[in-house]
C-alpha atoms as a PDB file:
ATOM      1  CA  UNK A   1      60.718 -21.021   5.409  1.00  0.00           C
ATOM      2  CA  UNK A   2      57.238 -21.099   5.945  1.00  0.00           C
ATOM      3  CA  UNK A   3      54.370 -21.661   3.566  1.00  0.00           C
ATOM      4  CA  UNK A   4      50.732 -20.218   4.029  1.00  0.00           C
ATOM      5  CA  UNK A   5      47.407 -22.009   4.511  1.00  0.00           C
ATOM      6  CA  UNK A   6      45.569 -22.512   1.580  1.00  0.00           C
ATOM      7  CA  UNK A   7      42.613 -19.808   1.808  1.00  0.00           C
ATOM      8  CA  UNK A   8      38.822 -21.110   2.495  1.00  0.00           C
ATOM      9  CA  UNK A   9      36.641 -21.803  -0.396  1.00  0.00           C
ATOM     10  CA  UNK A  10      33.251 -20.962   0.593  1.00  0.00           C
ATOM     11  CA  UNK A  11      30.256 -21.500  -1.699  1.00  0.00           C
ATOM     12  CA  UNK A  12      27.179 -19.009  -0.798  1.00  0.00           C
ATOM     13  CA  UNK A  13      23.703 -20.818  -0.048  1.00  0.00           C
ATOM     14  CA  UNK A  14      20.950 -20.223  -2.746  1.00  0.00           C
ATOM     15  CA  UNK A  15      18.247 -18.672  -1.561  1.00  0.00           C
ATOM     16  CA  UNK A  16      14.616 -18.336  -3.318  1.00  0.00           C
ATOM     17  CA  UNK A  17      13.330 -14.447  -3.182  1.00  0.00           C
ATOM     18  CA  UNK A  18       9.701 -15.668  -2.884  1.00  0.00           C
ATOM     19  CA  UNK A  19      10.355 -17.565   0.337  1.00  0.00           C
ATOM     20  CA  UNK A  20      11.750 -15.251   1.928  1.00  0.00           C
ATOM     21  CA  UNK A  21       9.248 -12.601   1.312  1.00  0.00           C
ATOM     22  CA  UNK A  22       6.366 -15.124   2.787  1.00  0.00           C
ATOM     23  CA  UNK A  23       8.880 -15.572   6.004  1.00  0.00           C
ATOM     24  CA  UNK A  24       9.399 -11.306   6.288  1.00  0.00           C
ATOM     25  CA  UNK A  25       5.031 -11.295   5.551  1.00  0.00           C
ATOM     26  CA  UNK A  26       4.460 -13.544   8.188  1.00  0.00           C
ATOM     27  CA  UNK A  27       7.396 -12.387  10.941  1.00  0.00           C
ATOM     28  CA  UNK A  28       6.515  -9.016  10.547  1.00  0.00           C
ATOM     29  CA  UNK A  29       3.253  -8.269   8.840  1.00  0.00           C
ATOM     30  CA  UNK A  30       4.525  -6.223   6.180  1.00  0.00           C
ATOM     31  CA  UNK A  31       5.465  -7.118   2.645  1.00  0.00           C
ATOM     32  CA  UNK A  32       8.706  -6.396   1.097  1.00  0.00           C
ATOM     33  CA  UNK A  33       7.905  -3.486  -1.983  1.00  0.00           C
ATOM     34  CA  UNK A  34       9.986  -3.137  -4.763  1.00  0.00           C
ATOM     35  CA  UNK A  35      12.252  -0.082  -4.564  1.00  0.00           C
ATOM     36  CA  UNK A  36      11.091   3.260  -5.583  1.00  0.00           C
ATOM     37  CA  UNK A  37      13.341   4.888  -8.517  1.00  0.00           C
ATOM     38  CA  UNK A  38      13.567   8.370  -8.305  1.00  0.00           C
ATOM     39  CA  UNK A  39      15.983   8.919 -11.677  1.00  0.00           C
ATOM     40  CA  UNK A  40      15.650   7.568 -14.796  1.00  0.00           C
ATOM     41  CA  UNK A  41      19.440   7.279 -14.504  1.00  0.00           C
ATOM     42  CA  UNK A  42      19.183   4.806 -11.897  1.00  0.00           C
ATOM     43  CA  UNK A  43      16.821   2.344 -13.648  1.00  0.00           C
ATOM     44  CA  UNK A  44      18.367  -1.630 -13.462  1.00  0.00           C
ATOM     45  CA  UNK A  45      18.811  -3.522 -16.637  1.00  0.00           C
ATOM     46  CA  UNK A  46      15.652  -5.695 -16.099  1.00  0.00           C
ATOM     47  CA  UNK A  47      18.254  -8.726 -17.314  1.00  0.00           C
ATOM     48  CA  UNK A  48      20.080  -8.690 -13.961  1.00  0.00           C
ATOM     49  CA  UNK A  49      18.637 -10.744 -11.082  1.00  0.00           C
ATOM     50  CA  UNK A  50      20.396 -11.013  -7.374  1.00  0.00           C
ATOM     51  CA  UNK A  51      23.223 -13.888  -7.606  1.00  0.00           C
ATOM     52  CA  UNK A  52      22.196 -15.038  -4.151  1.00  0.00           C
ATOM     53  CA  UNK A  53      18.044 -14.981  -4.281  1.00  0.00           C
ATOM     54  CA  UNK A  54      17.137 -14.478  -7.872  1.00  0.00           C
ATOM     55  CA  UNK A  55      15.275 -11.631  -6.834  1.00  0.00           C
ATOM     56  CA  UNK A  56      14.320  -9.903 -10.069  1.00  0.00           C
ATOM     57  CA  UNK A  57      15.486  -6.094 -10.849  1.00  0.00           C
ATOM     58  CA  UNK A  58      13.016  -4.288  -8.967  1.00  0.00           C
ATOM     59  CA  UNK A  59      14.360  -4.868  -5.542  1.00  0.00           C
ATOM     60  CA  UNK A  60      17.791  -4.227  -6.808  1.00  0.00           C
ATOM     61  CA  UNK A  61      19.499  -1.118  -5.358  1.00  0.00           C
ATOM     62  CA  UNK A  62      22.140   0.270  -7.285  1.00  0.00           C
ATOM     63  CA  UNK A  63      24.351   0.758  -4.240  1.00  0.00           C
ATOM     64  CA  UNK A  64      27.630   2.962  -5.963  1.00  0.00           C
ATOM     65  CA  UNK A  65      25.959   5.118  -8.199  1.00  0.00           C
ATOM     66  CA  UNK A  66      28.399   4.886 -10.613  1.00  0.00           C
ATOM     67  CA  UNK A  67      28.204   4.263 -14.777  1.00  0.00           C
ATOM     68  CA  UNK A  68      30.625   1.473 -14.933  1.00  0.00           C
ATOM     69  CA  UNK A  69      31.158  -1.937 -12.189  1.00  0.00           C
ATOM     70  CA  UNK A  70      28.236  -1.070 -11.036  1.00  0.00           C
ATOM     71  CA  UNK A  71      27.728  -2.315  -7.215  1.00  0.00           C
ATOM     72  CA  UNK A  72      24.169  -3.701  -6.327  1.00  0.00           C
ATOM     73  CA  UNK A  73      22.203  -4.333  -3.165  1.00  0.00           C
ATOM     74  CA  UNK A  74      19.758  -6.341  -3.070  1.00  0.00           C
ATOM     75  CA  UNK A  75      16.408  -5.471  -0.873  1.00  0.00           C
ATOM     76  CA  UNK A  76      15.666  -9.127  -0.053  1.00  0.00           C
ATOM     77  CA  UNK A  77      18.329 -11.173   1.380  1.00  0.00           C
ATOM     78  CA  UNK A  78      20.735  -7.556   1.670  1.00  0.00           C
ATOM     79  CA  UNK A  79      23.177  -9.252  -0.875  1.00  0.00           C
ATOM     80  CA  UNK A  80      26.213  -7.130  -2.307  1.00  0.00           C
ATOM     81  CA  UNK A  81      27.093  -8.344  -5.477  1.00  0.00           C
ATOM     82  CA  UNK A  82      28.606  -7.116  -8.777  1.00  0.00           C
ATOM     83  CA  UNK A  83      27.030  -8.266 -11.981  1.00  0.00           C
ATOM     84  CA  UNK A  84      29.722  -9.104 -13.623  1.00  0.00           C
ATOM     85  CA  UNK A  85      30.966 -11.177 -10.736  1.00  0.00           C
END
């Protein structure tokens, strides 16, 4: 009998949402704009920030479209996270 490895316990790296908006300004010229809602039904809670970059709502995409564990993206750092998570 065999037992398995123990899985890897990875912690993510924090990231700041205003640094890496000066780094995308100065690499490519451009700065990062908030995403454009076209439905009212897709407005974010303006309480939910990215869990990785802190980036506030307005670069959050709501990536699944649907009413309940909702899936966001974020616009920034391109972070997949679950707000309940």
């Amino acid at each position: 009998m065999t037992v398995d490895e123990l899985p890897k316990v990875v912690t993510s790296e924090k990231l700041d949402y205003k640094l890496l908006m000066q780094e995308h300004l100065t690499k490519n010229g451009k700065a990062i704009k908030p995403v454009k809602r076209r439905n009212e039904s897709q407005t974010i809670d303006p309480a939910i920030h990215c869990s990785c970059c802190q980036a506030p709502s307005d670069y959050l995409y709501l990536n699944n479209g649907r009413a309940q564990d909702n899936q966001y993206q974020c616009k920034i750092c391109h972070n997949l996270f679950n707000y309940k998570n």
